[in-house]
N, C-alpha and C. Protein backbone atom coordinates (compact mmCIF):
# COMPACT_ATOMS: atom_id res chain seq x y z
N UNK A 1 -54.47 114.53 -29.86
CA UNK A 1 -54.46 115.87 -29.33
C UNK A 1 -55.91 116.28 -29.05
N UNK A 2 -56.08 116.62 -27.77
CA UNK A 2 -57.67 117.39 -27.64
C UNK A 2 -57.80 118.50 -27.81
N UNK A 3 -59.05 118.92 -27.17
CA UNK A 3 -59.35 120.52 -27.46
C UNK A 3 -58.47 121.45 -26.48
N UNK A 4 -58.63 120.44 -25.32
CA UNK A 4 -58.20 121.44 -24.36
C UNK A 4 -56.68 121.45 -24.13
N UNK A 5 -55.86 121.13 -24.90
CA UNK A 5 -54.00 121.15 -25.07
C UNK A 5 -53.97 122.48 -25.78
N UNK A 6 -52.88 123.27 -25.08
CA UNK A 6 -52.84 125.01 -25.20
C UNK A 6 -51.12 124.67 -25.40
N UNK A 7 -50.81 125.63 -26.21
CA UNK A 7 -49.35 125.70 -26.21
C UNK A 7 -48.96 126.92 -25.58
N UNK A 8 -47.99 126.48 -24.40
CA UNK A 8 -47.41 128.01 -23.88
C UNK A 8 -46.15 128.87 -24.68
N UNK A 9 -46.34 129.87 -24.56
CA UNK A 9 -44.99 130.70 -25.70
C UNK A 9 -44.64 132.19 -24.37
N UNK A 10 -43.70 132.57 -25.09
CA UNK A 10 -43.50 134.22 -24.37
C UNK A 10 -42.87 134.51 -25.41
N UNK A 11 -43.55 136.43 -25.16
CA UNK A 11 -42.92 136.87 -26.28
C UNK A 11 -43.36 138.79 -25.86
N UNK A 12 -43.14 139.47 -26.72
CA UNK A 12 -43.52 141.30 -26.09
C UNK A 12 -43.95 141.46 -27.07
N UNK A 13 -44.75 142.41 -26.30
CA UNK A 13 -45.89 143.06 -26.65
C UNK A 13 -45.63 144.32 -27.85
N UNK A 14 -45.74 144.13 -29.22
CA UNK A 14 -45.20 144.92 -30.16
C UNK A 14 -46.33 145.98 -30.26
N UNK A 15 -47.45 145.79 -30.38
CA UNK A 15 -48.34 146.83 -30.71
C UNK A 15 -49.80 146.78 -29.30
N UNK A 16 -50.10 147.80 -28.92
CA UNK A 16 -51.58 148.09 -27.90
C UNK A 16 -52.37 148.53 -29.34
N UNK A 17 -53.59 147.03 -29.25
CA UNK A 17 -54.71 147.66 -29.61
C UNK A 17 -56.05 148.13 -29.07
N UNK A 18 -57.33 148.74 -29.27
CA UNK A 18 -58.69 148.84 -28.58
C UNK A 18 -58.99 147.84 -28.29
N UNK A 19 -59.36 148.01 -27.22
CA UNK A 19 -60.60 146.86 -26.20
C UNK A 19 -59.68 145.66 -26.06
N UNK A 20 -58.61 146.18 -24.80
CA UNK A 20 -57.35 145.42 -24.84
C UNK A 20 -57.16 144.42 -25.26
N UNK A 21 -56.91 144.27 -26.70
CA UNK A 21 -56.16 143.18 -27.49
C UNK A 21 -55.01 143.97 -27.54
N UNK A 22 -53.70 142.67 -27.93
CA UNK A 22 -52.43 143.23 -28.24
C UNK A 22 -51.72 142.79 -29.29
N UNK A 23 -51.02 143.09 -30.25
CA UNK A 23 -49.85 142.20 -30.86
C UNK A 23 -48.36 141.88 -30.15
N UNK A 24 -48.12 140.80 -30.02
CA UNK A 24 -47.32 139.76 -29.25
C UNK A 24 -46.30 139.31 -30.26
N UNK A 25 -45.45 139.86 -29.97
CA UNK A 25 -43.76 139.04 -30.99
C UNK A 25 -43.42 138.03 -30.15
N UNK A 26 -43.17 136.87 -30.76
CA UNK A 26 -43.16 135.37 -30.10
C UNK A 26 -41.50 135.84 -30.30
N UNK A 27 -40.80 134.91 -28.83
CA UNK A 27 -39.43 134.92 -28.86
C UNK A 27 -39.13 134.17 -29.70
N UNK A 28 -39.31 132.66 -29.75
CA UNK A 28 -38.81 131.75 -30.30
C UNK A 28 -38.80 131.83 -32.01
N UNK A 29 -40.08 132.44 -32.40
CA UNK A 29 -40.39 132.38 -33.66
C UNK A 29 -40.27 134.55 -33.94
N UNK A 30 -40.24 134.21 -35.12
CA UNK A 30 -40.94 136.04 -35.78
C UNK A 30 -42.09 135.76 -36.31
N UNK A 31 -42.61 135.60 -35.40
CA UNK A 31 -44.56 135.45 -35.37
C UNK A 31 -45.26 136.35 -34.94
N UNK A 32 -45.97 137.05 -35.16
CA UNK A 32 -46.63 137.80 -34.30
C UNK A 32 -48.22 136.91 -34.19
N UNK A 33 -48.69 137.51 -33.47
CA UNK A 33 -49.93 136.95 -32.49
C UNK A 33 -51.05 138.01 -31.74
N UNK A 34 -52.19 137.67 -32.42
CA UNK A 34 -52.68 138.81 -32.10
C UNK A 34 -53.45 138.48 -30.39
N UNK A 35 -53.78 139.35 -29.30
CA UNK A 35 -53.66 138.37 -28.55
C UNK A 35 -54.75 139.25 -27.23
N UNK A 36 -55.49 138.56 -26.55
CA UNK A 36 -56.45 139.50 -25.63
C UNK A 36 -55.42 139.13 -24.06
N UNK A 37 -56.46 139.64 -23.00
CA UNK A 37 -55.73 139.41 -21.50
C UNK A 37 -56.69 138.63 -21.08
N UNK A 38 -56.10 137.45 -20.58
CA UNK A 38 -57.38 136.53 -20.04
C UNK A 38 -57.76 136.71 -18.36
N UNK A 39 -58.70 136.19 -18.13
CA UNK A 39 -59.75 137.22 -17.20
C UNK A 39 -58.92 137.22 -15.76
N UNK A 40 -58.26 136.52 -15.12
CA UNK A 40 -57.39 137.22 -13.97
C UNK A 40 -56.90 138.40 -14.12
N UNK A 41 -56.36 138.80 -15.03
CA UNK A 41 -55.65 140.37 -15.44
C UNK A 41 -56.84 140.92 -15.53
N UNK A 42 -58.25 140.83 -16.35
CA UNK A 42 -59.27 141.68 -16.38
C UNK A 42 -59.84 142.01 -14.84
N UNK A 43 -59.55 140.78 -14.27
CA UNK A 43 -60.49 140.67 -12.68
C UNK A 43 -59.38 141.71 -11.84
N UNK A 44 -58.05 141.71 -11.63
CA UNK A 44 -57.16 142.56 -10.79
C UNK A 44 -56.73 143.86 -11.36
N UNK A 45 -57.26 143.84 -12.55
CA UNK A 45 -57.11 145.19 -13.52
C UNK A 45 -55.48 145.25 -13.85
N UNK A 46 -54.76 144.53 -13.92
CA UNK A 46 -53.02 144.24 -14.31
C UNK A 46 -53.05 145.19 -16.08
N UNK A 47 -52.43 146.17 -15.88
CA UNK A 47 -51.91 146.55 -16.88
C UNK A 47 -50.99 146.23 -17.66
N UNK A 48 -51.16 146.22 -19.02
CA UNK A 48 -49.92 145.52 -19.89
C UNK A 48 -49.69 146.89 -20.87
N UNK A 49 -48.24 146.88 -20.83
CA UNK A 49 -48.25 148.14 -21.54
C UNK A 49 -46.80 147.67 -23.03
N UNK A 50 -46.92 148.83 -23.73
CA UNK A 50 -45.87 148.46 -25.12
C UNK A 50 -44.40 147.88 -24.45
N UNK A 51 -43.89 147.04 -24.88
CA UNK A 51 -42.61 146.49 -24.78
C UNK A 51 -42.55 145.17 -23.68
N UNK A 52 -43.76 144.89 -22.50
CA UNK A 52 -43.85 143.99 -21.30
C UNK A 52 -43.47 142.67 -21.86
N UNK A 53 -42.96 141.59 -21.54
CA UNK A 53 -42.60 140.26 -21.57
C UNK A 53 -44.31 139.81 -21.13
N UNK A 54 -44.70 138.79 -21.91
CA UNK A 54 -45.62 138.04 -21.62
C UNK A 54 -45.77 136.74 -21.55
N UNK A 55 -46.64 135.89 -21.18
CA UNK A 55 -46.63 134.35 -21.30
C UNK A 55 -48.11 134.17 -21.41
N UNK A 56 -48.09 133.68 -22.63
CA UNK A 56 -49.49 133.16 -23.44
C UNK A 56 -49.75 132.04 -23.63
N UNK A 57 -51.14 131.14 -23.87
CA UNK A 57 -51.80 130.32 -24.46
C UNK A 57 -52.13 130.90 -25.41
N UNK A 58 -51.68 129.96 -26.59
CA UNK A 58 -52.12 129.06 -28.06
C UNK A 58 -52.81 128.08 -28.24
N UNK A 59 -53.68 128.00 -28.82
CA UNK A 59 -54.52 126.86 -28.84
C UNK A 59 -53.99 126.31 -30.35
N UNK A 60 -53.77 124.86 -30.39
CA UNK A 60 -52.81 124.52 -31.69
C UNK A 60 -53.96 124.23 -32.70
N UNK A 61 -55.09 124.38 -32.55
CA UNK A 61 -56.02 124.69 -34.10
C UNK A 61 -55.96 126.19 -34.92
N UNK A 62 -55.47 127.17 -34.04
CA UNK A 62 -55.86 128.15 -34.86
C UNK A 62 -54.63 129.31 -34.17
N UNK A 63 -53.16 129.03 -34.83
CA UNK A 63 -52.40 129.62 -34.24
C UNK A 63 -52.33 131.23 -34.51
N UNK A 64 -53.11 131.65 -34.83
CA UNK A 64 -52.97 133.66 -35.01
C UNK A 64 -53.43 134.21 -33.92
N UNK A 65 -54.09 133.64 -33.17
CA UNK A 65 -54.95 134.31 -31.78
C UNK A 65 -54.21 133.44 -30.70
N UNK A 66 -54.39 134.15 -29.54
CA UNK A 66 -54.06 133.81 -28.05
C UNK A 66 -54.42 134.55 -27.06
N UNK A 67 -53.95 133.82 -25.41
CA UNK A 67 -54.67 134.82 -24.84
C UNK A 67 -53.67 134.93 -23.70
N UNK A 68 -53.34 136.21 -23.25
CA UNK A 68 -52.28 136.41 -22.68
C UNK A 68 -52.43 135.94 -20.90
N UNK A 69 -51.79 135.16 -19.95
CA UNK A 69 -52.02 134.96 -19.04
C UNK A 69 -51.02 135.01 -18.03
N UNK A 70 -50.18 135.52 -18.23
CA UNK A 70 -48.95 136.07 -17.12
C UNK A 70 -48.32 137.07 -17.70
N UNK A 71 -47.86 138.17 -16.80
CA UNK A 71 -47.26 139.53 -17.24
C UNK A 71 -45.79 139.12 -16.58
N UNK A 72 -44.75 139.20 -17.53
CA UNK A 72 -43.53 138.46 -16.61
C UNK A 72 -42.81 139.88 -16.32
């Protein structure tokens, strides 16, 4: 496994925190995930708001963080 293998998940957006991070309820699991918007959404300004379906990268060293990269 390398560095650069990301695991994809979807899951909604349970909590908006400051300096858009979010908490993310994984479908598959009752995980939550704490989780930023990665920079296409920062670059087109895409709003994510409480309850949105998302699709994230996980990086499988350090599964509590991710970074959100499609607003479904």
């Amino acid at each position: 496994m390398s560095k650069n293998d990301l695991i994809e998940l979807t899951g909604t957006v349970d909590e908006v925190l400051p300096g858009s991070m979010y908490r993310v309820k994984i479908d598959e699991m009752n995980n939550i995930i704490t989780c930023y918007t990665g920079g296409k959404l920062k670059q087109h300004k895409i709003k994510i708001i409480l309850g949105d379906r998302v699709k994230l990268e996980v990086s499988a060293y350090d599964l509590t963080k991710g970074r959100i990269t499609y607003r479904l």
